[in-house]
C-alpha atoms as a PDB file:
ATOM      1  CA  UNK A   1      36.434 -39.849 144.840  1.00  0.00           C
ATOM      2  CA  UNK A   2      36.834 -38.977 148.146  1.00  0.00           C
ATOM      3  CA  UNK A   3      33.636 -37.564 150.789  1.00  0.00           C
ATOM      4  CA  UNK A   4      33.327 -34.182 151.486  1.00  0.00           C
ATOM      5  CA  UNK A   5      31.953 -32.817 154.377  1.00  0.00           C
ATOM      6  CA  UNK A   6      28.158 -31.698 152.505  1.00  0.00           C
ATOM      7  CA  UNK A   7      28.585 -35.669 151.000  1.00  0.00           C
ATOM      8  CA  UNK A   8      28.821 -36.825 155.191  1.00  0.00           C
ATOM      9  CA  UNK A   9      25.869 -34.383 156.387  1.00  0.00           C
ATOM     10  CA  UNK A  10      23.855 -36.174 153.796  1.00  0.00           C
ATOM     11  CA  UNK A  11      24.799 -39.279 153.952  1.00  0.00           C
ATOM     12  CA  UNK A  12      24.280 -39.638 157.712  1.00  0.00           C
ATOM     13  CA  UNK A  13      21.855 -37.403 158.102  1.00  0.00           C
ATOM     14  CA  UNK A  14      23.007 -34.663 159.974  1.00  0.00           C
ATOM     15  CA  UNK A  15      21.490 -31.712 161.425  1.00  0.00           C
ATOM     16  CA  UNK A  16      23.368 -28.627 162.859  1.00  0.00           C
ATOM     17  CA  UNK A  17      24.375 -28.951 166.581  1.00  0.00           C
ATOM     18  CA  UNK A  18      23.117 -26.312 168.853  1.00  0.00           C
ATOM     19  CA  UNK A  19      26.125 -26.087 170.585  1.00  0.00           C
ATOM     20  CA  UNK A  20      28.170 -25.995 167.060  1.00  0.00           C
ATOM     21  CA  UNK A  21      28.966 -28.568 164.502  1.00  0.00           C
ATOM     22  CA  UNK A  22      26.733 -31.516 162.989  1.00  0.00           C
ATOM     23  CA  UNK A  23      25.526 -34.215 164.635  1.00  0.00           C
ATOM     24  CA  UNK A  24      23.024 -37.306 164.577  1.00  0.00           C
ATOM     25  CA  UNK A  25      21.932 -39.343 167.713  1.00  0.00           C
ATOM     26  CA  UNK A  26      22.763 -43.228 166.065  1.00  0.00           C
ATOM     27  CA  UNK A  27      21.866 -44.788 168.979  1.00  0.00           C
ATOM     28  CA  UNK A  28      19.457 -44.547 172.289  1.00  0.00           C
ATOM     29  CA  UNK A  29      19.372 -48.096 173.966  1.00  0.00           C
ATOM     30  CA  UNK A  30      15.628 -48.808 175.118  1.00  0.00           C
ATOM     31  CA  UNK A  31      16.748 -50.252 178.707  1.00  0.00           C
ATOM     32  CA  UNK A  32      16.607 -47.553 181.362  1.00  0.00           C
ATOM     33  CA  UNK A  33      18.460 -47.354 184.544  1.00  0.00           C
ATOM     34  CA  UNK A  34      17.656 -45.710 187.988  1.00  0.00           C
ATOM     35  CA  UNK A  35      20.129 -42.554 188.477  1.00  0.00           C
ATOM     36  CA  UNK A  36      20.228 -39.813 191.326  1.00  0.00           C
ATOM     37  CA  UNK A  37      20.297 -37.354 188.806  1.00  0.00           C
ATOM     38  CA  UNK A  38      17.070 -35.079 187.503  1.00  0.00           C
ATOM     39  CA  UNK A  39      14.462 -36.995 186.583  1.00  0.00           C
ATOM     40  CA  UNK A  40      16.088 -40.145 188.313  1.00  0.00           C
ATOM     41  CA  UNK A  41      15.642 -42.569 185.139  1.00  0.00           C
ATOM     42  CA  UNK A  42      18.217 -42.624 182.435  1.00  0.00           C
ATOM     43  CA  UNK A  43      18.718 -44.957 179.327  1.00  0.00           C
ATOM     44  CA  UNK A  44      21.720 -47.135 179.954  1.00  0.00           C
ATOM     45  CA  UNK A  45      23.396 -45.081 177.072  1.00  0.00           C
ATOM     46  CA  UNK A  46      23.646 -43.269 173.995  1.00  0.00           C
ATOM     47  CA  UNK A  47      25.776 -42.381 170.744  1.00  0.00           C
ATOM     48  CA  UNK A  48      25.637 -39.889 167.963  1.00  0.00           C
ATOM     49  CA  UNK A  49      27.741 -39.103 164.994  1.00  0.00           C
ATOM     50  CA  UNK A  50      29.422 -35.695 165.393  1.00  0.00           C
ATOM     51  CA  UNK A  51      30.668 -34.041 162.259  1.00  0.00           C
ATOM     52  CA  UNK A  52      33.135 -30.386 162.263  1.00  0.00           C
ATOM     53  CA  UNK A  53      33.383 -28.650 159.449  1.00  0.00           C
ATOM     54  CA  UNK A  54      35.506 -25.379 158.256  1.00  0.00           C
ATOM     55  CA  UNK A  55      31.982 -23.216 158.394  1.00  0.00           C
ATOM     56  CA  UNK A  56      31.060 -25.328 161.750  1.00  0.00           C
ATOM     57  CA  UNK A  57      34.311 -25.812 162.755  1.00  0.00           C
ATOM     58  CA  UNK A  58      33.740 -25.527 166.984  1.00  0.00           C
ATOM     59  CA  UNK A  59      31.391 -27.215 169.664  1.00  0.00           C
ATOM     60  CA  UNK A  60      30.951 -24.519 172.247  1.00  0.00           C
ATOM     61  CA  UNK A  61      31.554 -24.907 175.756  1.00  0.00           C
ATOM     62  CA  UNK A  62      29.597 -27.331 177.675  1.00  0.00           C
ATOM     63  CA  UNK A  63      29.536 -30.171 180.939  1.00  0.00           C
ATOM     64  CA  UNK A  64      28.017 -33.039 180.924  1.00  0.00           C
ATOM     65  CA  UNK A  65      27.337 -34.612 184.370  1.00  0.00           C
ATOM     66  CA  UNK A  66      28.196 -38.255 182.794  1.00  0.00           C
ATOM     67  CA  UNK A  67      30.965 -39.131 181.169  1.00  0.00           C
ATOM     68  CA  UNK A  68      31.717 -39.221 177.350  1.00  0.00           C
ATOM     69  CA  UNK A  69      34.163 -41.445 175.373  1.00  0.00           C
ATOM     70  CA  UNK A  70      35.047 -39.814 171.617  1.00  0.00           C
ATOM     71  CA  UNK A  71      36.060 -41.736 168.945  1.00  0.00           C
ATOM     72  CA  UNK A  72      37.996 -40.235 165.913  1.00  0.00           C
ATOM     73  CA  UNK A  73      36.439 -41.587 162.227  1.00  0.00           C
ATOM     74  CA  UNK A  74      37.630 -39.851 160.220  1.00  0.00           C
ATOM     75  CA  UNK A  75      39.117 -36.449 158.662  1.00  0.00           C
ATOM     76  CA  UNK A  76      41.602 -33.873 160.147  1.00  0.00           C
ATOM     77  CA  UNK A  77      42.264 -33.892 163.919  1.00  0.00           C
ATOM     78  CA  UNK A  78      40.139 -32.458 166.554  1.00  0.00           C
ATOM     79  CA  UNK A  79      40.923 -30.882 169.343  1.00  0.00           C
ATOM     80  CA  UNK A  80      39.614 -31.009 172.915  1.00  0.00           C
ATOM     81  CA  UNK A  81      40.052 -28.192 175.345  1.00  0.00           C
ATOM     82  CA  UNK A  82      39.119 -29.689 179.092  1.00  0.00           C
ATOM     83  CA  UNK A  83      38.833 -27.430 181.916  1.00  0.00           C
ATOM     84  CA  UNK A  84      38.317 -29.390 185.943  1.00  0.00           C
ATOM     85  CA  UNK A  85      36.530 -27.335 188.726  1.00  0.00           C
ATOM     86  CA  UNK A  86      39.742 -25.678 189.789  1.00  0.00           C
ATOM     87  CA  UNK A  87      40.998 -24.262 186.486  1.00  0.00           C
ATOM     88  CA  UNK A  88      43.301 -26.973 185.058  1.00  0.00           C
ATOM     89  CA  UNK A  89      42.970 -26.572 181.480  1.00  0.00           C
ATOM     90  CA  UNK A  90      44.480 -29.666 179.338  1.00  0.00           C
ATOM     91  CA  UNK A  91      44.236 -29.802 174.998  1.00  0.00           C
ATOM     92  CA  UNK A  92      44.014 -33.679 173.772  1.00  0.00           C
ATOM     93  CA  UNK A  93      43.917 -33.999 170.024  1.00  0.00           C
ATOM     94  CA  UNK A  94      41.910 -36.738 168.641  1.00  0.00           C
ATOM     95  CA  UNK A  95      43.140 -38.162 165.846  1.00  0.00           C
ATOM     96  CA  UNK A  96      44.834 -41.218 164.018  1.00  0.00           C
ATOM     97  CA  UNK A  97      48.305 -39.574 164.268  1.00  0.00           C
ATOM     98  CA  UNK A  98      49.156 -42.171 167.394  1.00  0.00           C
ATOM     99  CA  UNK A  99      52.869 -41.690 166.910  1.00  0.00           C
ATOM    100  CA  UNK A 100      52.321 -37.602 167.290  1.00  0.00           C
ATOM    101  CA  UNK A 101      50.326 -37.789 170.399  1.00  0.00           C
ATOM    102  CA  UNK A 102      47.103 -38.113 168.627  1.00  0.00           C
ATOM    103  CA  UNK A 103      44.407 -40.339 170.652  1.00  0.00           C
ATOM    104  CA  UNK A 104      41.729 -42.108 168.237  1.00  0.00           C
ATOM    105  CA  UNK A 105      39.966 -42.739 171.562  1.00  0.00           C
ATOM    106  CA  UNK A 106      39.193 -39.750 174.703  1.00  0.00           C
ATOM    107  CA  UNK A 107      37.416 -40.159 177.852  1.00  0.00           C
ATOM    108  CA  UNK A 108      35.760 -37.064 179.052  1.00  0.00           C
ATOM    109  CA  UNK A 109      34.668 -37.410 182.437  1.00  0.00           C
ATOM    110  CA  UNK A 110      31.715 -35.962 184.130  1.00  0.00           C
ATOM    111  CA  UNK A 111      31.764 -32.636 185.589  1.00  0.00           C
ATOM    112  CA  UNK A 112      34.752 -31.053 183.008  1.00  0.00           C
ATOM    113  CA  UNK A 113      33.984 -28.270 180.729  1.00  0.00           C
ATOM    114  CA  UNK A 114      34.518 -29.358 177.259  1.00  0.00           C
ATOM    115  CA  UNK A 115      34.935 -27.476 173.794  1.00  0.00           C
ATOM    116  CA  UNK A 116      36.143 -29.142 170.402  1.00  0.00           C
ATOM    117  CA  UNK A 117      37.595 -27.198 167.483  1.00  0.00           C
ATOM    118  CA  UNK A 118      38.853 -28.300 163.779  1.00  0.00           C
ATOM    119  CA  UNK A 119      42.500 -25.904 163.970  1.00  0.00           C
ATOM    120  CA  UNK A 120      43.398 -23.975 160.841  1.00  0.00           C
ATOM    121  CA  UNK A 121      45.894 -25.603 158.352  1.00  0.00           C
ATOM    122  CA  UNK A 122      46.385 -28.935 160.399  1.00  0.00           C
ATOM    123  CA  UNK A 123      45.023 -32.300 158.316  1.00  0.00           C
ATOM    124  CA  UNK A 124      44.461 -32.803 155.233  1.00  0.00           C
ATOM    125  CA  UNK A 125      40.635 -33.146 155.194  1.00  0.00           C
ATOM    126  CA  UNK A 126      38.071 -29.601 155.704  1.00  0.00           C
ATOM    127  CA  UNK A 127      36.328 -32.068 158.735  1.00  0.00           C
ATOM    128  CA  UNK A 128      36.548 -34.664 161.257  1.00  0.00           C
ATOM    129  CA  UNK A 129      33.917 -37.189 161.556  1.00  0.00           C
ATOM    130  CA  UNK A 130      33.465 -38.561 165.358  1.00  0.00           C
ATOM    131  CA  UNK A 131      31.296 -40.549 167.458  1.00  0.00           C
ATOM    132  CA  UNK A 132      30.590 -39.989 171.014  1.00  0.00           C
ATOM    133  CA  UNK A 133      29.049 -42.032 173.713  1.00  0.00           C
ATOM    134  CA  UNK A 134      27.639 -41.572 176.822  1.00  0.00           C
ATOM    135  CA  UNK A 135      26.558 -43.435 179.848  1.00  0.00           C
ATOM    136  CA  UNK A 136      23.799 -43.439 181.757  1.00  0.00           C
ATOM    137  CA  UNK A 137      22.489 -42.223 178.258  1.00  0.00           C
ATOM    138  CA  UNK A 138      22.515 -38.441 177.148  1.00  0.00           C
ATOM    139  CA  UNK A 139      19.698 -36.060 178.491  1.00  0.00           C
ATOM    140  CA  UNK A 140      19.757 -32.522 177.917  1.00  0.00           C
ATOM    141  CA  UNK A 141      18.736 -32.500 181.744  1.00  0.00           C
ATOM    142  CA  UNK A 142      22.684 -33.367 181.832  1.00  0.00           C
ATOM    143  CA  UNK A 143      24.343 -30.568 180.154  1.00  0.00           C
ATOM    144  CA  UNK A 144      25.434 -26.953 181.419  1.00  0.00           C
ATOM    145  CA  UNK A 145      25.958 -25.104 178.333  1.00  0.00           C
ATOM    146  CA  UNK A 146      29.175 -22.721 178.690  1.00  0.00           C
ATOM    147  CA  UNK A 147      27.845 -19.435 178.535  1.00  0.00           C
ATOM    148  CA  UNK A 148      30.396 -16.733 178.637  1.00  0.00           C
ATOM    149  CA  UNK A 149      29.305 -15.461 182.215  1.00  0.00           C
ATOM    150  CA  UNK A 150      29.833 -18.124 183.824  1.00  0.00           C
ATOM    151  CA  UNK A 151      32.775 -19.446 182.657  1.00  0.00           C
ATOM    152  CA  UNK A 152      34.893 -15.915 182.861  1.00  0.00           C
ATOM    153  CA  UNK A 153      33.240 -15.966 186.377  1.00  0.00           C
ATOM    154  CA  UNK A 154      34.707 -19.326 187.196  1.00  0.00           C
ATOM    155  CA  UNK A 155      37.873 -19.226 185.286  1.00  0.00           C
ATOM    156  CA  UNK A 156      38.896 -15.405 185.182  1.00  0.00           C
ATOM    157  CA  UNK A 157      42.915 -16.067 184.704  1.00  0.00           C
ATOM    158  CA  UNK A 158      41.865 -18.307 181.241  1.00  0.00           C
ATOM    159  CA  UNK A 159      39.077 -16.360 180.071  1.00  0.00           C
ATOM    160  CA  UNK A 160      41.657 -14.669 177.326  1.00  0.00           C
ATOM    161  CA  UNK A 161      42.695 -17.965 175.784  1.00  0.00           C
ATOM    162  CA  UNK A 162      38.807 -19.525 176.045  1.00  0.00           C
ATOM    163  CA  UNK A 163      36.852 -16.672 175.339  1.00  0.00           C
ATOM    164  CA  UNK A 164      36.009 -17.979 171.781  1.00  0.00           C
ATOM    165  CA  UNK A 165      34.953 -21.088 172.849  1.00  0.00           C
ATOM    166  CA  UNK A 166      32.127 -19.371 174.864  1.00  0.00           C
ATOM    167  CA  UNK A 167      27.942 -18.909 174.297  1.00  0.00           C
ATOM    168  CA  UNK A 168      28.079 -15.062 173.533  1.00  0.00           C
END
């Protein structure tokens, strides 16, 4: 029988994402690193299981100031909106659908907005299971959460298309 998405929040322990979502941090390597950033030390990395769901189905708006490499598990596709400093929005979908321009694999670099949504009627499954890692390591210190202000302040001529994606 296959897993549904309650059988993966137990199984793996999930707890609901503040941002949206599920998630579980998997891994936080003990070796630290010296980084310009707040706080100056950093662990070398860091990886957590990220689960969408139909009743969690979007990870709001938010920047990391590292970057962050995805990698598609399992379930329906999921996809990415990305949005640079000067308003160039690009969708990736990560999936296992290579020939369909599905990526199991996305780089996210530092500095881009990010938000991640399960679409309505595409896949087969009601969730996608990821993993994503980041290095130096994730601190919270490290994230801008996308709060609707600021990003219809910043990107006024996509604000119609993103809006949803925003911290209300």
């Amino acid at each position: 029988m296959p897993l549904t998405a309650e059988d993966l929040i137990k199984k793996l322990q999930l707890e609901v994402h503040p941002q949206g979502s599920y998630f579980r941090q998997t891994f936080r390597d003990e070796d630290v690193i010296a980084t310009e950033k707040e706080g100056c030390q950093r662990n070398i990395s860091t990886c957590i299981y990220v689960l969408h769901t139909r009743d969690r189905p979007i990870t709001k708006f938010l920047r990391l100031h590292t970057n962050a490499i995805h990698f598609f598990h399992h379930g329906s596709p999921l996809s990415f909106i990305c949005i640079d400093e000067e308003g160039n929005l690009e969708k990736h979908i990560l999936g296992n659908d290579i020939a369909n321009g599905q990526q199991p694999q996305l780089l996210v670099r530092a500095g881009l907005w990010k938000a991640m949504y399960l679409e309505e009627g595409v896949g087969d499954d009601d969730y996608c299971l990821m993993s994503e890692t980041v290095a130096p390591g994730f601190d919270f210190r490290d994230m801008d959460p996308g709060k609707a202000d600021i990003i219809k302040n910043q990107f006024p001529q996509l604000w119609e298309d993103i809006k949803q994606y925003c911290i209300h």
